[in-house]
C-alpha atoms as a PDB file:
ATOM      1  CA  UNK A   1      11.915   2.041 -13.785  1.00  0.00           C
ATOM      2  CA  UNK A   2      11.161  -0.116 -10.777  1.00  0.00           C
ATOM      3  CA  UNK A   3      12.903  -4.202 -10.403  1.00  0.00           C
ATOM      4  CA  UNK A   4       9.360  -4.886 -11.196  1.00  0.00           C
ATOM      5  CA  UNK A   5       9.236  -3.504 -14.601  1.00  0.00           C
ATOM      6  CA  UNK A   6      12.604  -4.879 -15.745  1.00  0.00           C
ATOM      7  CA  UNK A   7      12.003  -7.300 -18.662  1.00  0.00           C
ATOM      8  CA  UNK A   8      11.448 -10.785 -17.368  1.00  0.00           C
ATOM      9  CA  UNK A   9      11.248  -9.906 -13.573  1.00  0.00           C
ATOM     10  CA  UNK A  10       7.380 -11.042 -11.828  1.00  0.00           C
ATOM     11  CA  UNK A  11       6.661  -9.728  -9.177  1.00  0.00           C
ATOM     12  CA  UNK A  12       6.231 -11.946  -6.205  1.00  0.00           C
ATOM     13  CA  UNK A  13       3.034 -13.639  -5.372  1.00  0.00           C
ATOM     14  CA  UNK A  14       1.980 -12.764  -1.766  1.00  0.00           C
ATOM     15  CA  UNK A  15       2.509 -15.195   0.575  1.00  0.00           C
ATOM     16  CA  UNK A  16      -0.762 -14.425   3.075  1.00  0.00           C
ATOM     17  CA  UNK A  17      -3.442 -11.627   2.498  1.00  0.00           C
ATOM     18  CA  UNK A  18      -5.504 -10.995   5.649  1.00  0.00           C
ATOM     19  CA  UNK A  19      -7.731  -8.926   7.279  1.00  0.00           C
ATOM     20  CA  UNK A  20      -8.693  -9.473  11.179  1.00  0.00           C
ATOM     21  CA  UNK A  21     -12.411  -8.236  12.868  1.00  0.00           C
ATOM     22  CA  UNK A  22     -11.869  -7.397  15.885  1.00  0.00           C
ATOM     23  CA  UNK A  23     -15.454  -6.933  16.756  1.00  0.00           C
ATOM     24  CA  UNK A  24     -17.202 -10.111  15.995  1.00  0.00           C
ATOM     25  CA  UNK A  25     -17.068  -9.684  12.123  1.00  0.00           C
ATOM     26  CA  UNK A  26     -19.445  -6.419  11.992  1.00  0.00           C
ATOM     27  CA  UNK A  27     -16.286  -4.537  10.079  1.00  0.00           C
ATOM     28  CA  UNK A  28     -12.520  -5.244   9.249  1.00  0.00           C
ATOM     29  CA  UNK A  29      -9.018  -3.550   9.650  1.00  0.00           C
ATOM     30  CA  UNK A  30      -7.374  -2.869   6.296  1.00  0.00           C
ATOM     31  CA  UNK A  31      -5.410  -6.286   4.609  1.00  0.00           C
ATOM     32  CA  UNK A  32      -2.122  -6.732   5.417  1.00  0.00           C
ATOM     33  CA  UNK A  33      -0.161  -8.665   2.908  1.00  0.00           C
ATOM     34  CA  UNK A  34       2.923 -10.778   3.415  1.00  0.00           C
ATOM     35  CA  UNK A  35       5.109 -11.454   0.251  1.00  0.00           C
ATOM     36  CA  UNK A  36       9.119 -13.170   0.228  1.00  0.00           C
ATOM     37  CA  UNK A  37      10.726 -10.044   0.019  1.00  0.00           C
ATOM     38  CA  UNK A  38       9.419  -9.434   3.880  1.00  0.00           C
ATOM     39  CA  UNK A  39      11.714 -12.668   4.443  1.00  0.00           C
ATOM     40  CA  UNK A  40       9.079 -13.914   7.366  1.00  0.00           C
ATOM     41  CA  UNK A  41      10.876 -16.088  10.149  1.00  0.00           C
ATOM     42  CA  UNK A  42       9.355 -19.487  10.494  1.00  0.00           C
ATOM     43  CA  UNK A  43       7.608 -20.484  13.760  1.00  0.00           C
ATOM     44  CA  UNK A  44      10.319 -21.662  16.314  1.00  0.00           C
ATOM     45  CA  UNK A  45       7.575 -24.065  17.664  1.00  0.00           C
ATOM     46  CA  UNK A  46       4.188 -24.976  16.948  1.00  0.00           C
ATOM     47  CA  UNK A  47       2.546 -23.573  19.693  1.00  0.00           C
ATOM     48  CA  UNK A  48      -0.542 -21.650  18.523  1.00  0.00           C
ATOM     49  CA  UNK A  49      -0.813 -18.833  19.624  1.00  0.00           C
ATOM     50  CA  UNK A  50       2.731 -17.587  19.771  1.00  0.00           C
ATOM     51  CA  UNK A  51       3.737 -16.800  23.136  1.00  0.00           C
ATOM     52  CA  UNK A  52       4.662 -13.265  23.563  1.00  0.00           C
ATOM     53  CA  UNK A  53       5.373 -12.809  27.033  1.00  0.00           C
ATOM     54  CA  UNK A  54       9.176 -11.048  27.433  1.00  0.00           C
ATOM     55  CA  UNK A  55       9.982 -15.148  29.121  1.00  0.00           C
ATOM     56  CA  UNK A  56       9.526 -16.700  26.066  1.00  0.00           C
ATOM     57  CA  UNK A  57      10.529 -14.146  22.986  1.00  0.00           C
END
C-alpha cells in the first residue's frame, strides 16, 4: 500500500500543470506537473526570465 492509500492521507494537489509549444502552438510537449513533494525553490529575484548564464546561477 502506497502513503497515498493510507486512511486519511490526500494526495497533494499539483502546484502547476503545463505544457510548452515550442513551435508556435501547432503541437505540445507532454505536461509536466509540479506538486509540494518536489519542494520547488522560490525565485531569488523577480527577474523574468531567470537568468541562467554560469555569472548569475
Amino acid at each position: 500500500m502506497s502513503a497515498a492509500d493510507e486512511p486519511g492521507d490526500v494526495p497533494a494537489a499539483p502546484l502547476l500543470t503545463i505544457r510548452v509549444s515550442r513551435d508556435g502552438g501547432r503541437s505540445y510537449g507532454p505536461p509536466v506537473t509540479v506538486t509540494p513533494e518536489d519542494k520547488p525553490e522560490p525565485m531569488a529575484t523577480s527577474q523574468w526570465p531567470p537568468c541562467r548564464c554560469p555569472q548569475h546561477r
